[in-house]
N, C-alpha and C. Protein backbone atom coordinates (compact mmCIF):
# COMPACT_ATOMS: atom_id res chain seq x y z
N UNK A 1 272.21 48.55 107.56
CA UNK A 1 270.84 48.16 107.74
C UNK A 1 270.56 46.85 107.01
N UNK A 2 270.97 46.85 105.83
CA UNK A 2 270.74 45.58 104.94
C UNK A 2 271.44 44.03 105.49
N UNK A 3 272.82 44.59 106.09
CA UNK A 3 273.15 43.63 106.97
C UNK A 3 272.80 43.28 108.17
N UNK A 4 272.26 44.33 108.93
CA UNK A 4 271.31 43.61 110.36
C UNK A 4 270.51 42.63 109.67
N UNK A 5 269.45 43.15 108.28
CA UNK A 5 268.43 42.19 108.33
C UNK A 5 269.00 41.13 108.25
N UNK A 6 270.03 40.97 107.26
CA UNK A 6 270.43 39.74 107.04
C UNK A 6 270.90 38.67 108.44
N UNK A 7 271.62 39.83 109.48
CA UNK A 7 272.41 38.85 110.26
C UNK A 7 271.30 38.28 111.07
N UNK A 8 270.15 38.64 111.28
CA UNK A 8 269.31 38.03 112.15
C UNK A 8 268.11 37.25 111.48
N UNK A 9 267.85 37.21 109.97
CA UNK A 9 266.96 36.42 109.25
C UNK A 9 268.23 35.09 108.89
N UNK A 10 269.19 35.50 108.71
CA UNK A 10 269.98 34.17 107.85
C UNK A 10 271.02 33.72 108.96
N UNK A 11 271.53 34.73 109.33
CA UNK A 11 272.72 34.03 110.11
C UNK A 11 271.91 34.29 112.00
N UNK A 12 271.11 34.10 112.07
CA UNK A 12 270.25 33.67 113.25
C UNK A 12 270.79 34.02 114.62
N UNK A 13 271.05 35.48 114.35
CA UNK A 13 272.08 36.49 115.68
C UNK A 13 270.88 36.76 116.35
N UNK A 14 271.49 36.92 118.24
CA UNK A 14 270.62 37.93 118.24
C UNK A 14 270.58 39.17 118.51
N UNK A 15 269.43 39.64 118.33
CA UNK A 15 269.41 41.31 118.31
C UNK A 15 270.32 42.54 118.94
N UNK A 16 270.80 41.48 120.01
CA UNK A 16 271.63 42.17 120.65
C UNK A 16 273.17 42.21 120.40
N UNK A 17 273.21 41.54 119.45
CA UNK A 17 274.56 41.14 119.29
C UNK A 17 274.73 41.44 117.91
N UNK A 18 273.45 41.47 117.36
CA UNK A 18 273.42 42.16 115.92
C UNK A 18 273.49 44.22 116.17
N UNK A 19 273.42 44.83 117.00
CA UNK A 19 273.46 45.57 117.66
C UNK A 19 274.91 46.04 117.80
N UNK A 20 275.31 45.16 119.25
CA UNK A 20 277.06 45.60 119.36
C UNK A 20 277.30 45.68 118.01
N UNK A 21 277.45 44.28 117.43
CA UNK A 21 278.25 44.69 116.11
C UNK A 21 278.32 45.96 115.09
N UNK A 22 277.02 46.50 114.90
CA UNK A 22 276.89 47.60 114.21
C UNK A 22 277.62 48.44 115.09
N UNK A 23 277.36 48.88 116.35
CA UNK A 23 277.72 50.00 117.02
C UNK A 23 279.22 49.91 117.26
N UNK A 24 280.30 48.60 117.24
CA UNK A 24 281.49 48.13 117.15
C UNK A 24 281.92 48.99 115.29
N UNK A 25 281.56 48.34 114.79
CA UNK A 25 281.68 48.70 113.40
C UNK A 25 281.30 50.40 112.99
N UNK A 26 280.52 51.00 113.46
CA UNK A 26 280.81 52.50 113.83
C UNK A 26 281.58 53.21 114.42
N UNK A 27 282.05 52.54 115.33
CA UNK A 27 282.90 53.40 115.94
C UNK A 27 284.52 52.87 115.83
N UNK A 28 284.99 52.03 115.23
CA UNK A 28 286.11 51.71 114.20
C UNK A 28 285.90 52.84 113.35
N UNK A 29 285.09 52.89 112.71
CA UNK A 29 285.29 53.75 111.16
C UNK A 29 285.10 55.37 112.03
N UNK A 30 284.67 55.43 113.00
CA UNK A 30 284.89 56.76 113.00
C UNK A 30 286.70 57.14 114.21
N UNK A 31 286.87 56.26 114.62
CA UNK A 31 287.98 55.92 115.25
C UNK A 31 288.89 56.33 113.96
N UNK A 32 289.03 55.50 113.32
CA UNK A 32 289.30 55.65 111.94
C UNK A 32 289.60 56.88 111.26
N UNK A 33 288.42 57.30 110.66
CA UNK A 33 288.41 58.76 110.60
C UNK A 33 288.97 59.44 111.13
N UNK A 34 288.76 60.02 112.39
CA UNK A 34 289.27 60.87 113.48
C UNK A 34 291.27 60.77 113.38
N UNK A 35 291.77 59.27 113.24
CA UNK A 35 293.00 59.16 113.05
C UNK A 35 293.71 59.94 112.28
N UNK A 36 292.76 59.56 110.97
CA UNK A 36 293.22 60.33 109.51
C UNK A 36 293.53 61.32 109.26
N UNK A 37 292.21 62.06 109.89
CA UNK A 37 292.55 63.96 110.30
C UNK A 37 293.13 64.53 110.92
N UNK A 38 293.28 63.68 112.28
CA UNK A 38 293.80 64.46 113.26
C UNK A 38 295.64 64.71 113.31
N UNK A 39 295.77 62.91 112.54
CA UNK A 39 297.45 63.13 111.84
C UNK A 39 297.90 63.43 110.76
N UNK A 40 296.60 64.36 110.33
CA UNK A 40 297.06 65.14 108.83
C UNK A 40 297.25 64.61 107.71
N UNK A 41 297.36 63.17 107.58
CA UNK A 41 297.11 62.34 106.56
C UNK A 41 296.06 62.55 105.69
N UNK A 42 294.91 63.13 105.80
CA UNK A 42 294.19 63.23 104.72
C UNK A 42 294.30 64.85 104.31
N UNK A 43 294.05 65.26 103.10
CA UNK A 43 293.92 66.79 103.19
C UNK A 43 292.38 66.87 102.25
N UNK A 44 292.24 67.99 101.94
CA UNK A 44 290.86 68.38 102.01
C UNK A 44 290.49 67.32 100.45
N UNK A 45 290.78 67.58 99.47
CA UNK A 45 290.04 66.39 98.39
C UNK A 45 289.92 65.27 98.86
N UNK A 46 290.36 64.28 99.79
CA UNK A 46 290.47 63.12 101.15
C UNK A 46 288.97 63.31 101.45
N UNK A 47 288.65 64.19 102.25
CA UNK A 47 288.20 64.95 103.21
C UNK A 47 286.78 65.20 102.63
N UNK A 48 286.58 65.44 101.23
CA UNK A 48 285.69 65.73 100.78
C UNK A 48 285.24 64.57 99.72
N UNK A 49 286.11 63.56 99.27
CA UNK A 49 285.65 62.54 98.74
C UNK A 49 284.79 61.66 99.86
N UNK A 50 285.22 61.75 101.15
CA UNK A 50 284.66 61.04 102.13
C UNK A 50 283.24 61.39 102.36
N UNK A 51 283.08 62.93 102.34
CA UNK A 51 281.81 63.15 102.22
C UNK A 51 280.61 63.26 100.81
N UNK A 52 281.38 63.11 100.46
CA UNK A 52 280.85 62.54 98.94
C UNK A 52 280.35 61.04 99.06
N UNK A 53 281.13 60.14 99.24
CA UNK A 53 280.81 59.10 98.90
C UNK A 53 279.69 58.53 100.08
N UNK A 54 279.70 59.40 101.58
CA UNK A 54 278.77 59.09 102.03
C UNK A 54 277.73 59.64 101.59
N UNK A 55 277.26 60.84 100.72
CA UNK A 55 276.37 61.18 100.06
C UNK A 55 275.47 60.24 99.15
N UNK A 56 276.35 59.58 98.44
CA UNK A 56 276.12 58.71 97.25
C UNK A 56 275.60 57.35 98.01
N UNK A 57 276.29 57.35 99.36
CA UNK A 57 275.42 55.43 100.05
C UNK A 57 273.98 56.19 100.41
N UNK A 58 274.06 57.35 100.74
CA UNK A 58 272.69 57.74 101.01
C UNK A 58 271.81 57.97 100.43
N UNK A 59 271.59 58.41 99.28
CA UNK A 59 271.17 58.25 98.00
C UNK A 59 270.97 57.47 97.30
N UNK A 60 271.61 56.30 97.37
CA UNK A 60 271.60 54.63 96.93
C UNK A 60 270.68 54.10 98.23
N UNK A 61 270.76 53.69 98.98
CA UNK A 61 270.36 53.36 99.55
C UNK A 61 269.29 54.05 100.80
N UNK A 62 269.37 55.41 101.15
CA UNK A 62 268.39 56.35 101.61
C UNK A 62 266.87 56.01 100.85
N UNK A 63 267.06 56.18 99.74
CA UNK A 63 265.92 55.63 98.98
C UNK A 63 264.86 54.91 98.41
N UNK A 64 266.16 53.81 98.64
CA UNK A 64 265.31 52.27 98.87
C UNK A 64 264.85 52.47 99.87
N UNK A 65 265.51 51.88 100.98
CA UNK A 65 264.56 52.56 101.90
C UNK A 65 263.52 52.97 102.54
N UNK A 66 263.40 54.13 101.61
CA UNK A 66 261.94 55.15 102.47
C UNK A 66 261.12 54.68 101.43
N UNK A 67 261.14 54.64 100.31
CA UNK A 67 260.78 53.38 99.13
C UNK A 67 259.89 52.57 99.92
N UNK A 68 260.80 51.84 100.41
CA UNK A 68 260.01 50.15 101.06
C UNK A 68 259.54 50.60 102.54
N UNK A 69 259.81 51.71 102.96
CA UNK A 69 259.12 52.12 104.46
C UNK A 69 257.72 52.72 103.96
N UNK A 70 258.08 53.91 102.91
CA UNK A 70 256.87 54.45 103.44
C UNK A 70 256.48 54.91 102.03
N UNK A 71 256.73 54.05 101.07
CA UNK A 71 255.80 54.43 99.22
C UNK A 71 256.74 55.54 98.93
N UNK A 72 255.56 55.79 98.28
CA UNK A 72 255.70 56.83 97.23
C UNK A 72 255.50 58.06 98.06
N UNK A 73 254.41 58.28 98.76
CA UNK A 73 254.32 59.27 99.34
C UNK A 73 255.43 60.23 100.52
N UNK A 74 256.25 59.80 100.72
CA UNK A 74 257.36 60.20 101.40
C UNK A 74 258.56 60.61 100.14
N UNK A 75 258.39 60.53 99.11
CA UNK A 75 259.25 60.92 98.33
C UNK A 75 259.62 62.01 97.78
N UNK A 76 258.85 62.86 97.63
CA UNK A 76 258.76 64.65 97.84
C UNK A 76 259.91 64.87 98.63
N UNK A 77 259.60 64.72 99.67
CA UNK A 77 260.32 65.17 101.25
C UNK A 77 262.14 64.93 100.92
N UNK A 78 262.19 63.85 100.67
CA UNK A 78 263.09 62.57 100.40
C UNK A 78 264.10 63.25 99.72
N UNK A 79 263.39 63.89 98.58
CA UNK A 79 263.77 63.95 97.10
C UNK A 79 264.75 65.93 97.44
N UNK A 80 263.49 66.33 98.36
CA UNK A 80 263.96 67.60 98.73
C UNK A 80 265.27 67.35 99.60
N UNK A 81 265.26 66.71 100.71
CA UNK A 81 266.49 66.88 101.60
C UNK A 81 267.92 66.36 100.88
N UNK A 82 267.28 65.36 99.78
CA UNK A 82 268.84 64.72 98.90
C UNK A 82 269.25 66.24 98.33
N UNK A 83 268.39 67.25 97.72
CA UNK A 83 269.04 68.06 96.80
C UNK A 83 269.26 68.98 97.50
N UNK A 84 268.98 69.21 99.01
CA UNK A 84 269.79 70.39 99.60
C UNK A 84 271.32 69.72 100.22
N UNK A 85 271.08 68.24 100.48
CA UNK A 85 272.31 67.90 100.92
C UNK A 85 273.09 67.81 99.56
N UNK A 86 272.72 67.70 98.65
CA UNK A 86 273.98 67.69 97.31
C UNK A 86 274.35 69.29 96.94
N UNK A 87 273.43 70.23 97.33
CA UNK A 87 273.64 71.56 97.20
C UNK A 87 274.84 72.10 98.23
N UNK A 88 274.81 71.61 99.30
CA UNK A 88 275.79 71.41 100.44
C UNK A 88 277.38 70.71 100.10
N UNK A 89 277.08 69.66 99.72
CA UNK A 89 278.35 69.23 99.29
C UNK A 89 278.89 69.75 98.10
N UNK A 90 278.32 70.24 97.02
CA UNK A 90 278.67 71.01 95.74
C UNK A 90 279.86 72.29 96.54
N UNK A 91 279.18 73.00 97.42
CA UNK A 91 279.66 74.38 98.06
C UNK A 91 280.94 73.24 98.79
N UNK A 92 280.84 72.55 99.64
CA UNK A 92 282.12 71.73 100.38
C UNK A 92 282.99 71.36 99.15
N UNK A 93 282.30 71.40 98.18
CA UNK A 93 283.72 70.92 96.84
C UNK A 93 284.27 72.12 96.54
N UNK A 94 283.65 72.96 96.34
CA UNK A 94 284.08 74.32 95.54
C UNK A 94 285.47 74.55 97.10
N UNK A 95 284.93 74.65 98.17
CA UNK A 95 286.04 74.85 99.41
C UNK A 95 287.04 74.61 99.20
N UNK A 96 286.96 73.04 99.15
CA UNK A 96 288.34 71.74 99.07
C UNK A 96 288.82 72.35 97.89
N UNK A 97 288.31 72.41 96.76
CA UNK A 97 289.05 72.63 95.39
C UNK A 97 289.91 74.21 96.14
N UNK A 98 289.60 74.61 96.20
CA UNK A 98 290.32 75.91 96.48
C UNK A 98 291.28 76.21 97.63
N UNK A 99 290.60 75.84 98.37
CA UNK A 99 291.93 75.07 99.67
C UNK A 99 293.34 74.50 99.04
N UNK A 100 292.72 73.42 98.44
CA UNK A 100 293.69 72.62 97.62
C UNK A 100 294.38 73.52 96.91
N UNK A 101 293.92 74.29 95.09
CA UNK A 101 294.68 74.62 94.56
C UNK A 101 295.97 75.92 95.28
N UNK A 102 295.10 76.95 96.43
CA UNK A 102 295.65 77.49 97.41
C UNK A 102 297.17 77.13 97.95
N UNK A 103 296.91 75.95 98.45
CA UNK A 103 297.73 75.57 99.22
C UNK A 103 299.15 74.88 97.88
N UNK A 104 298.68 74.37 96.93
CA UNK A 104 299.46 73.40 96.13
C UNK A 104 300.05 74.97 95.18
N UNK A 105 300.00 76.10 95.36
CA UNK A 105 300.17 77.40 94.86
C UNK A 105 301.27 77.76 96.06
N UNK A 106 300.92 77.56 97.16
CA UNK A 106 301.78 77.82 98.20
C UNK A 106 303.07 77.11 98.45
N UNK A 107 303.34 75.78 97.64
CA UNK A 107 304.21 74.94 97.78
C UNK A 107 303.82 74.20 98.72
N UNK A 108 303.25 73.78 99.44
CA UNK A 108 302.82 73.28 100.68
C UNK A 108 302.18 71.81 99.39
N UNK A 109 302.86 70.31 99.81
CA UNK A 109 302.32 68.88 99.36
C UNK A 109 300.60 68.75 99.57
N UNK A 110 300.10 68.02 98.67
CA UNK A 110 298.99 67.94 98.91
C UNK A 110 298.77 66.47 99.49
């Protein structure tokens, strides 16, 4: 988001092309993704750092955000959906951790 604004206030794209690019650049990274898993290359701490760290851009930046969209008053709401989605990923860690130690108990590489 921070880079659309930019590409069309500074680097003078247009909208439509500021557009593809995002939607190009999504679907690499989930191209991407999909690779990772599907050839077993990642295993679950992989797997769950990924969703972690998209937690944390959302939270960094989710915030600002609704911040500069819509005050203060949207921040309740905001504040609630961050701590059920971190309540969510807490339980997806406890998984992975146990998957993991499971499997690394089993002899099976992590």
């Amino acid at each position: 988001m921070l880079a659309e604004r930019r590409a069309e206030s500074e680097w003078h794209l247009d909208w439509r092309i500021v557009v593809a690019l995002a939607l190009g650049i999504a679907a690499l990274f989930v191209a991407f993704i999909v690779a990772r898993t599907r050839q077993g290359q990642w295993d679950e701490p992989r797997r769950f750092a990924l969703a972690a760290g998209a937690f944390m851009v959302y939270a960094w930046i989710g915030f600002q955000t609704d911040l500069a969209l819509h005050g203060e008053s949207d921040l309740a709401g905001h504040s609630m959906l961050a701590a059920l989605l971190l309540v969510v990923l807490v339980l997806i860690g406890v998984r992975a951790n146990r998957r993991s130690n499971t499997m690394s108990s089993h002899g099976h590489s992590r």
